[in-house]
N, C-alpha and C. Protein backbone atom coordinates (compact mmCIF):
# COMPACT_ATOMS: atom_id res chain seq x y z
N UNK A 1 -59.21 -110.70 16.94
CA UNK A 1 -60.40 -110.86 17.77
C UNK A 1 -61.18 -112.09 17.33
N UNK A 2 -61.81 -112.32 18.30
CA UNK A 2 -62.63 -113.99 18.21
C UNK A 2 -63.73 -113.94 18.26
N UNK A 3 -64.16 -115.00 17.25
CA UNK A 3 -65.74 -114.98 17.45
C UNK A 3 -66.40 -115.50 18.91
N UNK A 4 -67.28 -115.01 19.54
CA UNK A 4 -67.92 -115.46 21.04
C UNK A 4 -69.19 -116.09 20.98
N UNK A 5 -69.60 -116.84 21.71
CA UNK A 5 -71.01 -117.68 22.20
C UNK A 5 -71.32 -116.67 23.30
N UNK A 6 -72.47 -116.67 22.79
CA UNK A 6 -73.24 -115.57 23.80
C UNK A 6 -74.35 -116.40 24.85
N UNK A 7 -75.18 -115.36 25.47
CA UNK A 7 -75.93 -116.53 26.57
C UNK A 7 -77.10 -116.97 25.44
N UNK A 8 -77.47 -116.63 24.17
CA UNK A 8 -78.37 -117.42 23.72
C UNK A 8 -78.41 -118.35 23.27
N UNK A 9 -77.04 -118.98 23.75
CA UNK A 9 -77.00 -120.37 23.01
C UNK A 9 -77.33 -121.48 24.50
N UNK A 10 -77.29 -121.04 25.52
CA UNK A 10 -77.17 -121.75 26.95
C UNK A 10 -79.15 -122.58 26.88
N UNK A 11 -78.72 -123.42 27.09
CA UNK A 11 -80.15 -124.64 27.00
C UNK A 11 -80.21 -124.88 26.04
N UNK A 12 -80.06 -124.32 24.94
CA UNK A 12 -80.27 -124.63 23.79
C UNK A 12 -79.04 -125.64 22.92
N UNK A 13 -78.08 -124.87 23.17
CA UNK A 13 -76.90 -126.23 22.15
C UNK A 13 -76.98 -126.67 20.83
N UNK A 14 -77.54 -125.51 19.60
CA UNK A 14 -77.41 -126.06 18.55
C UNK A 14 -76.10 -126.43 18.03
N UNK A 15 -75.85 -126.95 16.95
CA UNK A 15 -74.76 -127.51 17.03
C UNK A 15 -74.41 -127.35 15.53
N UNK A 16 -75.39 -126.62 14.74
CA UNK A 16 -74.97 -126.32 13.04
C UNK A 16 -73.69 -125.19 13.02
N UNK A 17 -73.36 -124.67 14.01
CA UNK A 17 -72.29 -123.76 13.65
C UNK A 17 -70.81 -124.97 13.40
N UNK A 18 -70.80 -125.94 14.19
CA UNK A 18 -69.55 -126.43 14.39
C UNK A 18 -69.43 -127.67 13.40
N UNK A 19 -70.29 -127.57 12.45
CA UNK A 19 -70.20 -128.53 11.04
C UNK A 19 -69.23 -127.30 10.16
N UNK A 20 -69.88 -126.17 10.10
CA UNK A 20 -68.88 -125.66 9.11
C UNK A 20 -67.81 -124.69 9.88
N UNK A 21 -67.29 -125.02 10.75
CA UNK A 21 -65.93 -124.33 11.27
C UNK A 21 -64.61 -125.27 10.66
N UNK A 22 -63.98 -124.52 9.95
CA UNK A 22 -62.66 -124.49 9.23
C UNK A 22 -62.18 -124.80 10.24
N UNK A 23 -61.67 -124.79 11.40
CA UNK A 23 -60.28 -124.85 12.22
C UNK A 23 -61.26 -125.66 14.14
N UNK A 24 -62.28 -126.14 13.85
CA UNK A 24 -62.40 -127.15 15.19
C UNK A 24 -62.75 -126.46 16.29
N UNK A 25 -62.95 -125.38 16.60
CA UNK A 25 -62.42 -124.13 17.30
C UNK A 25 -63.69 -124.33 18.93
N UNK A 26 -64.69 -125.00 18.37
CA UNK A 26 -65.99 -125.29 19.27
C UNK A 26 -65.93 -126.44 20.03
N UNK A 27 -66.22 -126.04 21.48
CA UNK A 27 -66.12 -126.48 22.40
C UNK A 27 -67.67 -127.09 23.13
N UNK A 28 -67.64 -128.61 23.45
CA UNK A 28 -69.19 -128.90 24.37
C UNK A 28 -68.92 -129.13 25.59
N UNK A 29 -69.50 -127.90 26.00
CA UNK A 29 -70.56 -128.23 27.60
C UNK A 29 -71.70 -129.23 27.94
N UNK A 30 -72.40 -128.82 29.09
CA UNK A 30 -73.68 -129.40 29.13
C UNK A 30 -74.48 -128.86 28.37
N UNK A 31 -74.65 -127.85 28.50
CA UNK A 31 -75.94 -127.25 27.86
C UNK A 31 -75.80 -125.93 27.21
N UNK A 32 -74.38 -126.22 26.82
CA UNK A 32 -73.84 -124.65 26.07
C UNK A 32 -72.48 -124.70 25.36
N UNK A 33 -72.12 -124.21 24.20
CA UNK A 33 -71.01 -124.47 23.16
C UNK A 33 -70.12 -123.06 23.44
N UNK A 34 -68.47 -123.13 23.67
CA UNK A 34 -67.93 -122.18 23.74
C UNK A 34 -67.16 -121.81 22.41
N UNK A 35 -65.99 -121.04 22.00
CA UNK A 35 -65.32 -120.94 20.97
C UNK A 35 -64.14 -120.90 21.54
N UNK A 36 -63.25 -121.37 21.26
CA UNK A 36 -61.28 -121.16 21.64
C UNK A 36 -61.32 -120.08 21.22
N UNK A 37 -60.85 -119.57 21.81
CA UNK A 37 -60.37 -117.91 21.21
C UNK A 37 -59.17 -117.95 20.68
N UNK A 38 -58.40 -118.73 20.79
CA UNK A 38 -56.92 -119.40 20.33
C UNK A 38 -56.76 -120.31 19.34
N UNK A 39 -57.71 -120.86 18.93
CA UNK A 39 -57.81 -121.89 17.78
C UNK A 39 -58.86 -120.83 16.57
N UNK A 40 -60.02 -119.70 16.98
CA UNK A 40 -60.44 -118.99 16.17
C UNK A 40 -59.89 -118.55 15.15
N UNK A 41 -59.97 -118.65 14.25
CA UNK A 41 -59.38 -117.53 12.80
C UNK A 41 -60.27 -116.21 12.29
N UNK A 42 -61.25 -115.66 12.87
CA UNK A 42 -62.25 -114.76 13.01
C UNK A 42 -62.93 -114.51 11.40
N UNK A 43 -63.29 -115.98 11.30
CA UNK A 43 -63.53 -116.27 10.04
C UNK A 43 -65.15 -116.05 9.60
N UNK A 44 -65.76 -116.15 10.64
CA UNK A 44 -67.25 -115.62 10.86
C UNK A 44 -68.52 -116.24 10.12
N UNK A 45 -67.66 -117.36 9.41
CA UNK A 45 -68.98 -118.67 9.20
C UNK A 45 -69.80 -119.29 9.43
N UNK A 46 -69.68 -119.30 11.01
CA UNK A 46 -70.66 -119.95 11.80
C UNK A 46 -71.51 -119.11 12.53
N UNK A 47 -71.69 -117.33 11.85
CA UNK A 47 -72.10 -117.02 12.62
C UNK A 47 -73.61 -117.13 12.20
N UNK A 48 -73.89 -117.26 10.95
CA UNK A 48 -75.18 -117.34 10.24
C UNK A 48 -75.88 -118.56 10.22
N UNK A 49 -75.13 -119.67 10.88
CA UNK A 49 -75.31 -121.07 11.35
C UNK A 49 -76.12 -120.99 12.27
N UNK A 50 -76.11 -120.27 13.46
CA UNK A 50 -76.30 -120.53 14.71
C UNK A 50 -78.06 -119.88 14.33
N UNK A 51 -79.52 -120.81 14.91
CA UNK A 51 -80.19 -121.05 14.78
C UNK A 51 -80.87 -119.98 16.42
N UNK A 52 -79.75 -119.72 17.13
CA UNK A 52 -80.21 -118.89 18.20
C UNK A 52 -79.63 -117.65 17.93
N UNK A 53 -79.12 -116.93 17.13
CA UNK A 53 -78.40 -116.18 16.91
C UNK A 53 -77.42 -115.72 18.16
N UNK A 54 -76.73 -116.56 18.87
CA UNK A 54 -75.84 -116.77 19.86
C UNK A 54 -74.21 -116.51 19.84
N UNK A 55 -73.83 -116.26 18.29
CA UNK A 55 -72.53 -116.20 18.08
C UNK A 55 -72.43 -114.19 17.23
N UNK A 56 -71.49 -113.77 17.77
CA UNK A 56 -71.08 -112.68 17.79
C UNK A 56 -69.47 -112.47 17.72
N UNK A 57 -68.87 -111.46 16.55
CA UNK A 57 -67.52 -110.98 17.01
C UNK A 57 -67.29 -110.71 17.81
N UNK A 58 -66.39 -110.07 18.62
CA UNK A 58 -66.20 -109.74 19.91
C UNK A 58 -66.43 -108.83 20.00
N UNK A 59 -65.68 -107.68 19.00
CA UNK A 59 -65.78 -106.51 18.87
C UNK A 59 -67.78 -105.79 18.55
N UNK A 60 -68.22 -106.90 18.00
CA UNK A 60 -69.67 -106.60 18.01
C UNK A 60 -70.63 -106.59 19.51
N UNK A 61 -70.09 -107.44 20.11
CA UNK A 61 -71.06 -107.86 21.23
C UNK A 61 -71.59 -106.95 22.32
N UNK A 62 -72.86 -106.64 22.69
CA UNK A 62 -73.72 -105.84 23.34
C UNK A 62 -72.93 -105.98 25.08
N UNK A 63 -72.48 -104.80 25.36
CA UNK A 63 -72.42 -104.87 26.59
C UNK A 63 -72.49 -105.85 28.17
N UNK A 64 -73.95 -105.89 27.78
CA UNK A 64 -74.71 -107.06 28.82
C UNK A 64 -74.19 -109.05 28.54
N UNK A 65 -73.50 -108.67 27.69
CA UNK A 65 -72.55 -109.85 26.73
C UNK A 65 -70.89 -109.66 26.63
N UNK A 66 -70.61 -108.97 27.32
CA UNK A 66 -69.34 -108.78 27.39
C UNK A 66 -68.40 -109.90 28.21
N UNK A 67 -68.83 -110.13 29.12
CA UNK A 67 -68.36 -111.38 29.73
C UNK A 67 -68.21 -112.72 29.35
N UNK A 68 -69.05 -112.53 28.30
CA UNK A 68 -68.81 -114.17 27.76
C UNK A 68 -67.77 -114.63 27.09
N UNK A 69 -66.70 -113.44 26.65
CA UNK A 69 -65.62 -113.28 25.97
C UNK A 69 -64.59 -114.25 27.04
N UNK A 70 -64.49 -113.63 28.34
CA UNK A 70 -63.82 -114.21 29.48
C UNK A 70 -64.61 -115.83 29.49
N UNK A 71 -65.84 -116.28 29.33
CA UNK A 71 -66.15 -117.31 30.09
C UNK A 71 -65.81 -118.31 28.84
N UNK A 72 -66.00 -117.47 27.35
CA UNK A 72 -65.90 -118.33 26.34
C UNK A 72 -64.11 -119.11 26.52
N UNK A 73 -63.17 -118.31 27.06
CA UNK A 73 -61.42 -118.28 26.93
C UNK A 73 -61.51 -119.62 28.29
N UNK A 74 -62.39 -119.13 29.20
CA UNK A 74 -62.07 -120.10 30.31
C UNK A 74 -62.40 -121.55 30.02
N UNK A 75 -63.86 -121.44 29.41
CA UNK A 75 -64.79 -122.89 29.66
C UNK A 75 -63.88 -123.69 28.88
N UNK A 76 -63.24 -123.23 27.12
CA UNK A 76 -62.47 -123.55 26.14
C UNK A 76 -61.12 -124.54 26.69
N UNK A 77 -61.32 -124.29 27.84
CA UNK A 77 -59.46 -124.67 28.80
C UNK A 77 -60.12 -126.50 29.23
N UNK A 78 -61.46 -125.78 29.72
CA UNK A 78 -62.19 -127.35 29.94
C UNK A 78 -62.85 -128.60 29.64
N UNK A 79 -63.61 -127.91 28.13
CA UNK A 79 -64.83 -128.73 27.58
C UNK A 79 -63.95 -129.02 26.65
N UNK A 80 -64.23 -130.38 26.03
CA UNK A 80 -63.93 -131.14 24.60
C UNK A 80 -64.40 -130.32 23.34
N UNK A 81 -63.34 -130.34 22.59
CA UNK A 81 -63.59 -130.05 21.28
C UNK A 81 -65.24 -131.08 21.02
N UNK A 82 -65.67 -130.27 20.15
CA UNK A 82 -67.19 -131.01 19.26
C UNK A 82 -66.76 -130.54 17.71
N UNK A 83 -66.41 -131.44 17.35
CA UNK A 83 -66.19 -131.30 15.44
C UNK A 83 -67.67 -131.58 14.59
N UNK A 84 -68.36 -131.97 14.85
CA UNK A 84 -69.49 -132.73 14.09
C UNK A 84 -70.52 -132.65 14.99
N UNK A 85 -71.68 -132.28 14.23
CA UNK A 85 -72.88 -131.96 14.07
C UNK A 85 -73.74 -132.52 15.39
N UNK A 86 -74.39 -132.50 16.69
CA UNK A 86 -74.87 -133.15 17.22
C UNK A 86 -76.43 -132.82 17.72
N UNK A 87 -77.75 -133.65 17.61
CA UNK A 87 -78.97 -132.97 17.94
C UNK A 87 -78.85 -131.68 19.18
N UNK A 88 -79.42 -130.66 18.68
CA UNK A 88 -79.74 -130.24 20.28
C UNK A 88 -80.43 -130.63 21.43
N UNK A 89 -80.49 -130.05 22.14
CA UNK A 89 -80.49 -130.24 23.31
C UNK A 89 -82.54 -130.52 23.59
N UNK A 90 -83.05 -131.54 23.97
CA UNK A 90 -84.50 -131.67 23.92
C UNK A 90 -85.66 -130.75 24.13
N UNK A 91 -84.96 -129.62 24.50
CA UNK A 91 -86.31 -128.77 24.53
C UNK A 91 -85.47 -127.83 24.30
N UNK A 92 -84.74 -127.69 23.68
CA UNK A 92 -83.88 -126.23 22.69
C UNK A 92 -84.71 -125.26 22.15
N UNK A 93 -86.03 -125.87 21.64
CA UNK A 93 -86.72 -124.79 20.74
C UNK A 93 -87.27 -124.27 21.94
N UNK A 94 -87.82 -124.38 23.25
CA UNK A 94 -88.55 -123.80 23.93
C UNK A 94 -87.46 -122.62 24.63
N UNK A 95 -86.58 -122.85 24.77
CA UNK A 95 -85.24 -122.16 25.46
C UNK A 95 -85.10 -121.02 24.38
N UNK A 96 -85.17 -121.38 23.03
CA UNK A 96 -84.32 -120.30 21.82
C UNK A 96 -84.47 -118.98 22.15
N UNK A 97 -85.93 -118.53 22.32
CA UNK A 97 -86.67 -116.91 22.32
C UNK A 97 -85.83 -116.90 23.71
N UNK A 98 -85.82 -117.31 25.16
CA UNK A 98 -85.77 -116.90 26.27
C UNK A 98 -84.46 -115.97 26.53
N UNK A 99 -84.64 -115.07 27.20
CA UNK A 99 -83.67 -113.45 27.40
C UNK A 99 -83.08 -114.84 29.00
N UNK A 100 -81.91 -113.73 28.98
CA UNK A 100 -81.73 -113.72 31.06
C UNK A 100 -81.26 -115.26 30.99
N UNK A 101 -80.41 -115.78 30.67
CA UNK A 101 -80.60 -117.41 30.92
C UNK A 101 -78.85 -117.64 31.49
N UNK A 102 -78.35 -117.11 31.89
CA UNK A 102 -77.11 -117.01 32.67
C UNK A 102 -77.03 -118.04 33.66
N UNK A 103 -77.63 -118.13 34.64
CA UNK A 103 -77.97 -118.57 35.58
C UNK A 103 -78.67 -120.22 35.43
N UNK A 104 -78.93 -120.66 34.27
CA UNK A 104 -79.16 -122.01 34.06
C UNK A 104 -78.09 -122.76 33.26
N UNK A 105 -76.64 -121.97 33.12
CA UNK A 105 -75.40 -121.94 32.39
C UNK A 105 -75.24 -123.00 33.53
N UNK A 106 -74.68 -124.75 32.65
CA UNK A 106 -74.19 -125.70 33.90
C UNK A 106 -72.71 -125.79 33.17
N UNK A 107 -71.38 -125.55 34.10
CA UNK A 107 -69.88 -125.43 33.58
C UNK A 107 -69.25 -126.48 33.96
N UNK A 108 -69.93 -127.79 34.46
CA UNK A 108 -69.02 -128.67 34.72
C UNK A 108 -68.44 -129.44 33.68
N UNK A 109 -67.18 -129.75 33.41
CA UNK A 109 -66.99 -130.69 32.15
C UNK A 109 -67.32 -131.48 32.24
N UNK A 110 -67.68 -131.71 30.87
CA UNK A 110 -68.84 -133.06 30.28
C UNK A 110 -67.87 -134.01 30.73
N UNK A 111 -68.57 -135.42 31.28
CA UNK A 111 -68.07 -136.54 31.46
C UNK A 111 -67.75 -136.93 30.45
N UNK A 112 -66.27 -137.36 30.06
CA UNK A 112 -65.75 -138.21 28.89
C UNK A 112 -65.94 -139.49 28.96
């Protein structure tokens, strides 16, 4: 089982989990980081990283978060690996607390 990005990472985009991932495994969106579920080693390092508390085992994740398991496997097919550390996103801290943020999730792949 794989570690997942949940919706509290969506606007926000911190990016301290994917400095210390062993195996590359993190993926950038616009405004949201996925995990390969295929490159994961369910190593669970990055989960104390994440500054939104946005990352979850799978087997841990709350119901209302269950889907992100599917969106984390899909988006992973699309977005570029992110190896190294990058600012978040400009108004990340105002986004962090906010519940419900599904719906401001943008999935197009980042322009290379």
């Amino acid at each position: 089982m794989a570690y997942v990005v949940t919706e509290n990472c969506i606007r926000c985009r911190y990016t301290d989990c994917v400095e210390v991932c062993p195996t590359d495994c993190f993926r950038a969106g616009p405004n949201f980081l996925v995990i390969d579920p295929d490159e994961c080693i369910d190593c669970g390092v990055c989960v104390p990283e994440c500054p939104a508390d946005a990352i979850s085992s799978e087997e841990d994740l709350a119901d209302s978060q269950r889907s992100f398991v599917e969106l984390n496997a899909s988006l992973a097919k699309q977005w570029p690996v992110i190896i190294s550390r990058q600012a978040p996103l400009p108004d990340a801290d105002d986004w962090k607390a906010i519940r419900d943020k599904l719906q401001h999730l943008v999935t197009e792949p980042v322009a290379g």
